[in-house]
Each structure stands twice: as structure tokens, then as C-alpha cells.
PDB file of N, CA and C in Angstrom:
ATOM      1  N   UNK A   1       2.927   1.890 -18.790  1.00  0.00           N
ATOM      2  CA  UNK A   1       1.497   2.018 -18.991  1.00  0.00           C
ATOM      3  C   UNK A   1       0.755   2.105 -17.657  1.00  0.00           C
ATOM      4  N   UNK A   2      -0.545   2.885 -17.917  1.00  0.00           N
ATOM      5  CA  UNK A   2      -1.342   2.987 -16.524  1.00  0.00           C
ATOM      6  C   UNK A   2      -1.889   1.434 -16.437  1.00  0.00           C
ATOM      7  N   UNK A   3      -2.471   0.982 -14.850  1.00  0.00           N
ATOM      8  CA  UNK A   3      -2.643  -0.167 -14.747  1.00  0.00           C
ATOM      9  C   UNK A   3      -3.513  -0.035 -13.643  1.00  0.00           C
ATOM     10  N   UNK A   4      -5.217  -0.083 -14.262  1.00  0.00           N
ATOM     11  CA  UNK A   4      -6.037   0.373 -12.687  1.00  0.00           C
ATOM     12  C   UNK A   4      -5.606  -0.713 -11.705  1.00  0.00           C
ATOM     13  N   UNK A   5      -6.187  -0.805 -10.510  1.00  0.00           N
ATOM     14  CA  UNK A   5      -5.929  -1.021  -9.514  1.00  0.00           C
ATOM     15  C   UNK A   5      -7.186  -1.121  -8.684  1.00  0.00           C
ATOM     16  N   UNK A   6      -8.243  -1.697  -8.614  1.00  0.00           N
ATOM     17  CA  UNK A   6      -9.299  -0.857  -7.830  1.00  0.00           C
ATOM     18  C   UNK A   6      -9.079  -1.818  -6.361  1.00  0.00           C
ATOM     19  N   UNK A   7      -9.675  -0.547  -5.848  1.00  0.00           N
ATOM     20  CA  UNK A   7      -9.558  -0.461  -4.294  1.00  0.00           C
ATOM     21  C   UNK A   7     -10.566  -1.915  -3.918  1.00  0.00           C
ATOM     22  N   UNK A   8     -10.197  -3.330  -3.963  1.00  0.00           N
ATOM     23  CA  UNK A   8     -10.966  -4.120  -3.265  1.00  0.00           C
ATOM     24  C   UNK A   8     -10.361  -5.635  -2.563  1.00  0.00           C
ATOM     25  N   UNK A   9     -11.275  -6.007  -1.849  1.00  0.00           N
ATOM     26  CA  UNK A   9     -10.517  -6.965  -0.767  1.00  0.00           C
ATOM     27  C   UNK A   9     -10.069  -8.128  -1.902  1.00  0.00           C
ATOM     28  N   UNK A  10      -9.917  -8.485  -2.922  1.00  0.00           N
ATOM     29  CA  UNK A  10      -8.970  -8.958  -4.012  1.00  0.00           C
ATOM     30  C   UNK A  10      -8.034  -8.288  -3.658  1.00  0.00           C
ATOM     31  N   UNK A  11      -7.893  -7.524  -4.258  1.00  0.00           N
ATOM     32  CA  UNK A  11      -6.190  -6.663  -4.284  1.00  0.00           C
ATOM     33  C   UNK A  11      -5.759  -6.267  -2.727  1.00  0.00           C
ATOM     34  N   UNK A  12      -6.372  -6.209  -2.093  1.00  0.00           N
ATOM     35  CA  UNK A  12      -5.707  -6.107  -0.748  1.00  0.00           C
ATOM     36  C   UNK A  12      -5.532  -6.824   0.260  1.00  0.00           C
ATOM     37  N   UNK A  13      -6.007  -7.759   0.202  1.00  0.00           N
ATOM     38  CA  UNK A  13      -5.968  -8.869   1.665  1.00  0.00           C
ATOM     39  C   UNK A  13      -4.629  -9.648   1.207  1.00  0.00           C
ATOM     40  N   UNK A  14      -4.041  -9.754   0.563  1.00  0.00           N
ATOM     41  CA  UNK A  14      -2.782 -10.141   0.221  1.00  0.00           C
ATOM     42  C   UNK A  14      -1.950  -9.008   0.201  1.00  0.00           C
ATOM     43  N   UNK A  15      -1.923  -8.285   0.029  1.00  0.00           N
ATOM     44  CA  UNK A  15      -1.041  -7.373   0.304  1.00  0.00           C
ATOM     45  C   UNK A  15      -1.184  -6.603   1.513  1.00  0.00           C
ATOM     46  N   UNK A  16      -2.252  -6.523   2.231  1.00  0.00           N
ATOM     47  CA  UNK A  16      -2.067  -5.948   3.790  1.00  0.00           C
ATOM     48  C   UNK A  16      -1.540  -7.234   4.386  1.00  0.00           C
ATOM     49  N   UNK A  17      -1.546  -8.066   3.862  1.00  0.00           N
ATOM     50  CA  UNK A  17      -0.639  -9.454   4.742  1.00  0.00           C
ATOM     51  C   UNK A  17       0.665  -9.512   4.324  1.00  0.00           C
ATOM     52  N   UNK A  18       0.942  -9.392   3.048  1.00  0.00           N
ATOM     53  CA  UNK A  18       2.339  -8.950   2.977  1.00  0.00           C
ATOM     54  C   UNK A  18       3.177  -7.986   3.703  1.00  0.00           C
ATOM     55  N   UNK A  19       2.482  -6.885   4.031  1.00  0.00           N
ATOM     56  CA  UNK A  19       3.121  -5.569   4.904  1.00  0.00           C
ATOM     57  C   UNK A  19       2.697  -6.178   5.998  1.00  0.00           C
ATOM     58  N   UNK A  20       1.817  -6.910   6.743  1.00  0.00           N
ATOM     59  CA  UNK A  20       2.084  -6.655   8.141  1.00  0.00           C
ATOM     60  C   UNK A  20       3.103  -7.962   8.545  1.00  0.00           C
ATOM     61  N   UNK A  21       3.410  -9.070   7.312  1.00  0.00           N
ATOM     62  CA  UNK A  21       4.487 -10.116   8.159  1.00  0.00           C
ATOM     63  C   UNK A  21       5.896  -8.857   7.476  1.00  0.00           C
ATOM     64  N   UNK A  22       6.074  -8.240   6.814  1.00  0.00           N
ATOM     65  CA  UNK A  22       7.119  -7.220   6.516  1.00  0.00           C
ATOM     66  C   UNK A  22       7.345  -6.289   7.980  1.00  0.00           C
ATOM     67  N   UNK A  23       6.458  -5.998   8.086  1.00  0.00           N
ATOM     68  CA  UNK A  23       6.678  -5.002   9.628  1.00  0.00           C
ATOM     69  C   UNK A  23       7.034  -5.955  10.901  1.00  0.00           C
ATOM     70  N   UNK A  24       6.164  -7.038  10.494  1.00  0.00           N
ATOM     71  CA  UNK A  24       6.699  -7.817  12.117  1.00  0.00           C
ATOM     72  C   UNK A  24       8.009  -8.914  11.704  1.00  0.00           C
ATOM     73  N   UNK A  25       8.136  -8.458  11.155  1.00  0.00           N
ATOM     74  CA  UNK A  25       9.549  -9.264  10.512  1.00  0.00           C
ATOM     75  C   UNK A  25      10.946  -8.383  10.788  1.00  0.00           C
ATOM     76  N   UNK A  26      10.236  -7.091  10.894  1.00  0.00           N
ATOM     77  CA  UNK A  26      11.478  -6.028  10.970  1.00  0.00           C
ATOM     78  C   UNK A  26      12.067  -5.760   9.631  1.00  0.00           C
ATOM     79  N   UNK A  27      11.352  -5.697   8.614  1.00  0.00           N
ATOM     80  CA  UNK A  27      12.248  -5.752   7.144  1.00  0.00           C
ATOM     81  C   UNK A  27      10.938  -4.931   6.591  1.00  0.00           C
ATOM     82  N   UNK A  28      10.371  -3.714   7.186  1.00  0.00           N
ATOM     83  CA  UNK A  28       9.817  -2.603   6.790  1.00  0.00           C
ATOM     84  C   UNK A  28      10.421  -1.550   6.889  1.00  0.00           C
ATOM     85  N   UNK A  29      10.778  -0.514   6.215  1.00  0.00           N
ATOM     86  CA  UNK A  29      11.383   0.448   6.844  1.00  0.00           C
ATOM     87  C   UNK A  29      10.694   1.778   5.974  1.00  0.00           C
ATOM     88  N   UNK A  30      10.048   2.905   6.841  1.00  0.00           N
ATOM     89  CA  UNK A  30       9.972   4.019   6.222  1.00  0.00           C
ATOM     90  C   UNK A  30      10.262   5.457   7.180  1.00  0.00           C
ATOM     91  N   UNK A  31      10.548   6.382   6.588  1.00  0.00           N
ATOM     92  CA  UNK A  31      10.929   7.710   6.626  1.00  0.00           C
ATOM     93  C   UNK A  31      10.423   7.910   8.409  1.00  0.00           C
ATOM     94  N   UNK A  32       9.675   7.538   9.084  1.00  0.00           N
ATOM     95  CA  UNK A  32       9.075   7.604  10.614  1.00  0.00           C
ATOM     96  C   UNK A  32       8.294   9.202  10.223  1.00  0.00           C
ATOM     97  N   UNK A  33       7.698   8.854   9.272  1.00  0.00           N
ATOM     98  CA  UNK A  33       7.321  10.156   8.991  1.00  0.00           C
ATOM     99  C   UNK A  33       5.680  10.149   9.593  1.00  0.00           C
ATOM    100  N   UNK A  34       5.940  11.404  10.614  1.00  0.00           N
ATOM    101  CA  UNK A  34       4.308  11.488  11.485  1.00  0.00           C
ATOM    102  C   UNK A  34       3.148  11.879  10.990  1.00  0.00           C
ATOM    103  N   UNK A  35       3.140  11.618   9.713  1.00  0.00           N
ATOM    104  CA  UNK A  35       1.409  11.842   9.044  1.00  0.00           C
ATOM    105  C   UNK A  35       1.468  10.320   8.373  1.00  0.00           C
ATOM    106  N   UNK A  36       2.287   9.838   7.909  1.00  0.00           N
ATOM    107  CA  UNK A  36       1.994   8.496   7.554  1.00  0.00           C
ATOM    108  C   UNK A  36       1.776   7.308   8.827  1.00  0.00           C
ATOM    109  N   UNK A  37       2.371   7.948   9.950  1.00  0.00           N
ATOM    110  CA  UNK A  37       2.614   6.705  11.235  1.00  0.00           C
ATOM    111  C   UNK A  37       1.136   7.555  11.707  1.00  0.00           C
ATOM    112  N   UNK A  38       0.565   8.484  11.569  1.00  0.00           N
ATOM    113  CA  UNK A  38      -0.980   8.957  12.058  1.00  0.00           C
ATOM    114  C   UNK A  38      -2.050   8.620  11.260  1.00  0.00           C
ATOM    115  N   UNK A  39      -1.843   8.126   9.852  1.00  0.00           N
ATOM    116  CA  UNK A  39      -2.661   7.504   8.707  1.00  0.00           C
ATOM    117  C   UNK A  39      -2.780   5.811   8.883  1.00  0.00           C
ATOM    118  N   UNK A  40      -1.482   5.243   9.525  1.00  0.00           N
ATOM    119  CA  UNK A  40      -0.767   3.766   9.409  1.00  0.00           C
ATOM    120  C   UNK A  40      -2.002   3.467  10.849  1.00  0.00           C
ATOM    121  N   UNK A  41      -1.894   4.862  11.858  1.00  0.00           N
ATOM    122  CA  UNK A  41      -2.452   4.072  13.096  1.00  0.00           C
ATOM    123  C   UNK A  41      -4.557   3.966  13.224  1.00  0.00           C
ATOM    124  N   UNK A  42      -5.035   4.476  11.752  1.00  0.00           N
ATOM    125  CA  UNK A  42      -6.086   4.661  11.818  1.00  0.00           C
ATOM    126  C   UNK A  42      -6.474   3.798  11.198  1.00  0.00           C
ATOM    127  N   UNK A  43      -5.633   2.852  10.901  1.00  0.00           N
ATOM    128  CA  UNK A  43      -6.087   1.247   9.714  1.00  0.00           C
ATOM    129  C   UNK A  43      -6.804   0.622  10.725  1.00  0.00           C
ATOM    130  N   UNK A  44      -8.310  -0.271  10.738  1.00  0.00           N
ATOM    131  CA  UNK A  44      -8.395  -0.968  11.203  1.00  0.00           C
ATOM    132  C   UNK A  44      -8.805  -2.044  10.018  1.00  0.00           C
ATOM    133  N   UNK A  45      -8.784  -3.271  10.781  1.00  0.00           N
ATOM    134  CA  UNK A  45      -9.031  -4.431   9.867  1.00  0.00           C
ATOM    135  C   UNK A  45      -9.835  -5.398  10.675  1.00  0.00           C
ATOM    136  N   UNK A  46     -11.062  -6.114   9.938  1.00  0.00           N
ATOM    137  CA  UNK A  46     -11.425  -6.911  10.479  1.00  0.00           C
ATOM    138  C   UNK A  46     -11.950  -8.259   9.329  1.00  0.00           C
ATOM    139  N   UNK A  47     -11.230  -9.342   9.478  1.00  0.00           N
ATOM    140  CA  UNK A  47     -11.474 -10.484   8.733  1.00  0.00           C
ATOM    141  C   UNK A  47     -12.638 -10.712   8.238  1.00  0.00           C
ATOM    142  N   UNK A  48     -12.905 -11.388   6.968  1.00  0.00           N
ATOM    143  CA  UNK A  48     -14.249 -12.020   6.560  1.00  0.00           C
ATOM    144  C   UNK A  48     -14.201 -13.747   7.223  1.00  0.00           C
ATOM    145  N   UNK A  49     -15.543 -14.035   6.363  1.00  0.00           N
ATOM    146  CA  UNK A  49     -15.205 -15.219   6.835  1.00  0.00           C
ATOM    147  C   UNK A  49     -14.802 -16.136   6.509  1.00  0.00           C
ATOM    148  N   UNK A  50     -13.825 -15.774   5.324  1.00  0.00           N
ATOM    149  CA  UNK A  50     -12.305 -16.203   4.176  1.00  0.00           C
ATOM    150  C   UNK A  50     -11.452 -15.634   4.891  1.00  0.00           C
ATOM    151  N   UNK A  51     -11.226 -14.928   5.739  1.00  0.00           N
ATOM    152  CA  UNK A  51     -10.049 -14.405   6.218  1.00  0.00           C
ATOM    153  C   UNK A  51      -9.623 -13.445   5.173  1.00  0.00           C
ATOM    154  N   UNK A  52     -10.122 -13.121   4.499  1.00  0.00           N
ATOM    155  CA  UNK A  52      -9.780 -11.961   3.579  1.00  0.00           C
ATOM    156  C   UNK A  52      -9.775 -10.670   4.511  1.00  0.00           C
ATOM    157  N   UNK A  53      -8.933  -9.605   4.372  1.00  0.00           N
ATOM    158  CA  UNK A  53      -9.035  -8.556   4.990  1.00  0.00           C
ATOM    159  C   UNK A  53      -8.744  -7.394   4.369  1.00  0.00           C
ATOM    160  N   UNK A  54      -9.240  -6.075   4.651  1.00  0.00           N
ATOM    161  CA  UNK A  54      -9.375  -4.622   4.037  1.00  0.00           C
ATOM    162  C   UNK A  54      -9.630  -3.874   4.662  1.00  0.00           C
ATOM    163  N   UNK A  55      -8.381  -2.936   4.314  1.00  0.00           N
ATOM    164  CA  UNK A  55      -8.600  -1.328   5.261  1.00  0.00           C
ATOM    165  C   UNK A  55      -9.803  -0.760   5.624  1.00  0.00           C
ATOM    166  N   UNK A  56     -10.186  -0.934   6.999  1.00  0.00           N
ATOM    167  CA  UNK A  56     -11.262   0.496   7.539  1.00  0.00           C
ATOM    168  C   UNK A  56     -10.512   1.457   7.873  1.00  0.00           C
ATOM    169  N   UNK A  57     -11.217   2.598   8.260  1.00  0.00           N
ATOM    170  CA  UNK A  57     -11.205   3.902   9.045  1.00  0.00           C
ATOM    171  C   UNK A  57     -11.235   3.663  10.205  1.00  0.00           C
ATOM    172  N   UNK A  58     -10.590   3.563  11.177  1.00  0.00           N
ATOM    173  CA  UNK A  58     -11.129   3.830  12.653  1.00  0.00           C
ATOM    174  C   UNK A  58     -12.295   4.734  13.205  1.00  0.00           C
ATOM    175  N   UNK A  59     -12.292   5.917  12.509  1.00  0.00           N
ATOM    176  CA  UNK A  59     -13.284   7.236  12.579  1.00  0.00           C
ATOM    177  C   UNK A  59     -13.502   7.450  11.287  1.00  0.00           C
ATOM    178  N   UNK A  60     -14.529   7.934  11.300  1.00  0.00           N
ATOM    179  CA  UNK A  60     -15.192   9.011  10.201  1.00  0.00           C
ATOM    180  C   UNK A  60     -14.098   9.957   9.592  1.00  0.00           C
ATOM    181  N   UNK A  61     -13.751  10.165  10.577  1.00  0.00           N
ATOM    182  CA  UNK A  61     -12.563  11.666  10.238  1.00  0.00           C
ATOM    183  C   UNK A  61     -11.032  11.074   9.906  1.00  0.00           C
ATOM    184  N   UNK A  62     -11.117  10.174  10.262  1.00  0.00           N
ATOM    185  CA  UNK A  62      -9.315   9.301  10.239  1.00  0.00           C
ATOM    186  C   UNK A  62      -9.167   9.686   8.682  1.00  0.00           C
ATOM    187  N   UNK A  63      -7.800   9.686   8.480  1.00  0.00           N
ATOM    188  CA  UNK A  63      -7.345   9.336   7.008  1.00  0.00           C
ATOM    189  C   UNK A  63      -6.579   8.078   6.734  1.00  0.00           C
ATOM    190  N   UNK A  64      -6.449   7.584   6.473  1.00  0.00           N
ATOM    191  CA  UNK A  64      -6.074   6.375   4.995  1.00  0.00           C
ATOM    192  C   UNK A  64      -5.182   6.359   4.391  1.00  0.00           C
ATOM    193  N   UNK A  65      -5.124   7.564   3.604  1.00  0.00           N
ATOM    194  CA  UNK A  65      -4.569   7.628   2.212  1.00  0.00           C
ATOM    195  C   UNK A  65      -3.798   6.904   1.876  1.00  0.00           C
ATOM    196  N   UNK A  66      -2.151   7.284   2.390  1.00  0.00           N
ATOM    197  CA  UNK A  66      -1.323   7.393   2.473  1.00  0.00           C
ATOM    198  C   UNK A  66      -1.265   5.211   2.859  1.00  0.00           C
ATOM    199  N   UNK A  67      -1.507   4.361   3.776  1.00  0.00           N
ATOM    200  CA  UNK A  67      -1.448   3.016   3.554  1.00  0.00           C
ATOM    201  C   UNK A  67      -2.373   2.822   2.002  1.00  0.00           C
ATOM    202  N   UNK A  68      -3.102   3.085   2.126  1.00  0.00           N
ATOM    203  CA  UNK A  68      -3.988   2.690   0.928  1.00  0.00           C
ATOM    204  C   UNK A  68      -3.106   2.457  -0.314  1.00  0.00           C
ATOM    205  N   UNK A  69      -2.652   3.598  -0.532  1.00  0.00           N
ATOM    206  CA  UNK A  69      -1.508   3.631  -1.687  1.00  0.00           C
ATOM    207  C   UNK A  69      -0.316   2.432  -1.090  1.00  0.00           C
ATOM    208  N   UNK A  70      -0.209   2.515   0.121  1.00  0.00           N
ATOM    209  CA  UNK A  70       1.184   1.376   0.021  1.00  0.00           C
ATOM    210  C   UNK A  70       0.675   0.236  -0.318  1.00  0.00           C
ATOM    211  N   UNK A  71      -0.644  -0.482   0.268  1.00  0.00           N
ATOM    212  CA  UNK A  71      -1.443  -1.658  -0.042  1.00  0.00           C
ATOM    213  C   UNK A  71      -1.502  -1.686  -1.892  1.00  0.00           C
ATOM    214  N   UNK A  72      -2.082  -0.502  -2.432  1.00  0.00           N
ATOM    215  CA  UNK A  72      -1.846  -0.765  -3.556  1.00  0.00           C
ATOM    216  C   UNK A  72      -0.866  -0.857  -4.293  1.00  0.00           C
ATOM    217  N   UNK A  73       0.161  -0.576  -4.140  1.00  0.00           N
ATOM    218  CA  UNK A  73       1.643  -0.291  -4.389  1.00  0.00           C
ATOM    219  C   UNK A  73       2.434  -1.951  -4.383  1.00  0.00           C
ATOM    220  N   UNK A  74       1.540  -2.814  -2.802  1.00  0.00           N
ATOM    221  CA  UNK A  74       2.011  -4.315  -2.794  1.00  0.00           C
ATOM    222  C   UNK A  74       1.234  -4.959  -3.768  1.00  0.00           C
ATOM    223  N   UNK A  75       0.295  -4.734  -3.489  1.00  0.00           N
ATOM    224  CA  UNK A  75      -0.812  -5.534  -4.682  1.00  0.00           C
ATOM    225  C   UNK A  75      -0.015  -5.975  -5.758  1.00  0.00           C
ATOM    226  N   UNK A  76       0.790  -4.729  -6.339  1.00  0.00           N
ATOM    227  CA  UNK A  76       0.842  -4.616  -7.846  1.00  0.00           C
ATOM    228  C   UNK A  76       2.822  -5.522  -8.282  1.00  0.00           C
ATOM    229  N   UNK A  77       3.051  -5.324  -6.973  1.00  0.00           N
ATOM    230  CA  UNK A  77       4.659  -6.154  -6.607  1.00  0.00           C
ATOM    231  C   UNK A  77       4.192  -7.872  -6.405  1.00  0.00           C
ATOM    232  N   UNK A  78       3.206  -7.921  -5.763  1.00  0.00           N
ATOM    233  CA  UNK A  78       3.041  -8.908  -5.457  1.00  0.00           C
ATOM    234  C   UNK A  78       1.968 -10.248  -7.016  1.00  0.00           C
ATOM    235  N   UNK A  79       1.266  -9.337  -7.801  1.00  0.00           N
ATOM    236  CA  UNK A  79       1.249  -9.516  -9.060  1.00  0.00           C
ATOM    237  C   UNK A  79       2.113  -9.728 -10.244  1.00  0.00           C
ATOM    238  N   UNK A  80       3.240  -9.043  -9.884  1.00  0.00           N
ATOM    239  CA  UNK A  80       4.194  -9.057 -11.000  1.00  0.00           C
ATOM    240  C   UNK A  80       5.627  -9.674 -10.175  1.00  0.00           C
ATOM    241  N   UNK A  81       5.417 -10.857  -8.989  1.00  0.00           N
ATOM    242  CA  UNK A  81       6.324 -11.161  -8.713  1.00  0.00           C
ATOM    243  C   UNK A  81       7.467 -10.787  -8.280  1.00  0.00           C
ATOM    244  N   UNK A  82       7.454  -9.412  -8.175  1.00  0.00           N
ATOM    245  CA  UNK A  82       8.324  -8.612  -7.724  1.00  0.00           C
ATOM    246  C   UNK A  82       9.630  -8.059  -9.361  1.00  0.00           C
ATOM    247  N   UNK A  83       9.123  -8.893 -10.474  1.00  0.00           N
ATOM    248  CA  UNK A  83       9.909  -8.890 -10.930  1.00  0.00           C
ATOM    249  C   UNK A  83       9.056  -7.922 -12.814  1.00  0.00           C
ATOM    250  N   UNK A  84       8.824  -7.023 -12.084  1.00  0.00           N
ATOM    251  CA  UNK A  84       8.800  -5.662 -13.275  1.00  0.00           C
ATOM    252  C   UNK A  84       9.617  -5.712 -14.766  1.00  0.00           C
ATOM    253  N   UNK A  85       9.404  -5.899 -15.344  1.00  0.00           N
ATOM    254  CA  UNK A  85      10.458  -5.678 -16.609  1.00  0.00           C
ATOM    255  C   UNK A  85      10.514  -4.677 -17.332  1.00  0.00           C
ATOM    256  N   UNK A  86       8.871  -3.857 -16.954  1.00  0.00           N
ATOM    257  CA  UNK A  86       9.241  -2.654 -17.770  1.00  0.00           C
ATOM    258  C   UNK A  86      10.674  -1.673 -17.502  1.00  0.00           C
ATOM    259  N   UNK A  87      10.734  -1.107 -18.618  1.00  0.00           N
ATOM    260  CA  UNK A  87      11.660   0.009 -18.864  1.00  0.00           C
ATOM    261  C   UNK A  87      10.990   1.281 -18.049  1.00  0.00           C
ATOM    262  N   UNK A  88      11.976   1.416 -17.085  1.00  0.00           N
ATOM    263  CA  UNK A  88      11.357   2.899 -16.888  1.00  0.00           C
ATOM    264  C   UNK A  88      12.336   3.983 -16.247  1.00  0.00           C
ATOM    265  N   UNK A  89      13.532   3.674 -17.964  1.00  0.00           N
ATOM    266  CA  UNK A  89      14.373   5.140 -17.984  1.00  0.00           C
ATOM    267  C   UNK A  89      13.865   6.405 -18.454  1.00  0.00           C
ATOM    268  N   UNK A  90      12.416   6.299 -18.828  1.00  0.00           N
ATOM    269  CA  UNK A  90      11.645   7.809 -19.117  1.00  0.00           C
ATOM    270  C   UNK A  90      11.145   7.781 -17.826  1.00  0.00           C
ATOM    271  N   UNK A  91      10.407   7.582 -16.816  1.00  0.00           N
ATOM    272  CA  UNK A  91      10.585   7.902 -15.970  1.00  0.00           C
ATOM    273  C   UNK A  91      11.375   8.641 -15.109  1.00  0.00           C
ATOM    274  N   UNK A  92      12.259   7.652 -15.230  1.00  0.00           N
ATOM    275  CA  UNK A  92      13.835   8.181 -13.999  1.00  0.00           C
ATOM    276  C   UNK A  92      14.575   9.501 -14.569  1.00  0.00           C
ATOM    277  N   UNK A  93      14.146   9.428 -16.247  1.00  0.00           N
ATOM    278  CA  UNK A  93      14.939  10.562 -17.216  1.00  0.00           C
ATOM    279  C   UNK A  93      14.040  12.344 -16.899  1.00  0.00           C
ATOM    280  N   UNK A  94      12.823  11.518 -16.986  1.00  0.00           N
ATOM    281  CA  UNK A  94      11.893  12.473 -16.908  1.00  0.00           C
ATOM    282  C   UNK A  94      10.815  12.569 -15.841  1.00  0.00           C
ATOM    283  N   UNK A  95      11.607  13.186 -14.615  1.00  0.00           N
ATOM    284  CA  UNK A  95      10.547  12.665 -13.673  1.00  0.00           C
ATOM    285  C   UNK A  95       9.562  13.991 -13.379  1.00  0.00           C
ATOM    286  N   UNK A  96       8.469  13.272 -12.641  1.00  0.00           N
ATOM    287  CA  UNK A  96       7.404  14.277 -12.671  1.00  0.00           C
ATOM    288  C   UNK A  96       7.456  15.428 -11.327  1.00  0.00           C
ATOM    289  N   UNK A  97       7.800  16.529 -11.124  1.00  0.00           N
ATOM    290  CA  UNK A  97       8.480  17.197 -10.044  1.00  0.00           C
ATOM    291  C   UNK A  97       7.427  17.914  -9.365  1.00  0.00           C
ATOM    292  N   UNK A  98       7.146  17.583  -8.380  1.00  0.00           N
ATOM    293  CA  UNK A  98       5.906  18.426  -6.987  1.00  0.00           C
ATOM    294  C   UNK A  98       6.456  19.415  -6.307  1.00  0.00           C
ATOM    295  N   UNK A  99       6.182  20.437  -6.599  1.00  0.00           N
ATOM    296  CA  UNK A  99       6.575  21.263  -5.014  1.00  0.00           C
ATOM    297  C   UNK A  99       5.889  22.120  -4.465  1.00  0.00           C
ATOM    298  N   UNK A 100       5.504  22.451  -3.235  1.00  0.00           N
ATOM    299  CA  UNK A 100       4.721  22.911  -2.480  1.00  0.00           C
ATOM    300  C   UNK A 100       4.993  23.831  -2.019  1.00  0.00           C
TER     301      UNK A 100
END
């Protein structure tokens, strides 16, 4: 089932803290792929005064995307304990195919 997600410092200040003790832990690992490590380097963050924290833009022009989705992606691991139960051999059976 779909499961919104909305983009706010709830759902993310726990999970941009999850990925950044994951990265400085050395137990991150992705593709070194140079539009995500050019999206990853335009995150800035600056604490409330809960220490809650949420993705900025560095620039106007920076993109995002691409963490945004990983932040939301922890959110939703970090909600369900890591421990998912759905079924999702229609998925894996039937997957949804992109090509460019």
C-alpha cells in the first residue's frame, strides 16, 4: 500500500541522523554515483532549538532530490523498525521498468 510521507522536520530529523551516524560509521555505502554525491553535497542543515534538523538547499539552484528521497526512504525503516512484513513478491514479480 501507498504510505504518504510528508516532507517535514518530524520525519526527518531522525532520519538525517540516522544517515549521517551511518556514513560516519562507515556502514553507508552507495553506487559513488556523481549526481547523487553533487545533490548529497548541496544538503545543508541547520538545528532548531530541539535540535531537530531538515534538509536546506545550499543555493537556489542546488538540487536535493535525490537525499530527500533517501531521508524519506529512512524515515519509513526507521518507523517500521526495520522490520517490514509486507509481502512484496508482486513487486519483485512485477516490477515497474524505466528506461531512458
Amino acid at each position: 500500500p501507498l504510505v504518504e510521507v510528508p516532507q517535514t522536520v518530524r520525519n526527518f530529523s531522525e532520519a538525517m541522523k540516522e544517515v549521517e551516524a551511518l556514513v560516519y560509521g562507515g556502514r553507508f555505502h552507495h553506487s559513488d554515483h556523481p549526481v547523487m554525491n553533487w545533490m548529497m553535497s548541496n544538503v545543508t542543515v541547520k538545528p532548531d532549538r530541539n535540535e531537530n534538523i531538515f534538509p536546506n538547499k545550499s543555493t537556489p539552484e542546488a538540487k536535493i532530490d535525490g537525499p530527500a528521497a533517501l531521508f524519506t526512504a529512512m524515515s519509513r525503516v526507521l518507523v517500521n523498525g526495520g522490520n517490514d512484513q509486507q509481502d512484496l513478491s508482486g513487486f519483485f514479480n512485477n516490477p515497474i521498468m524505466v528506461g531512458f
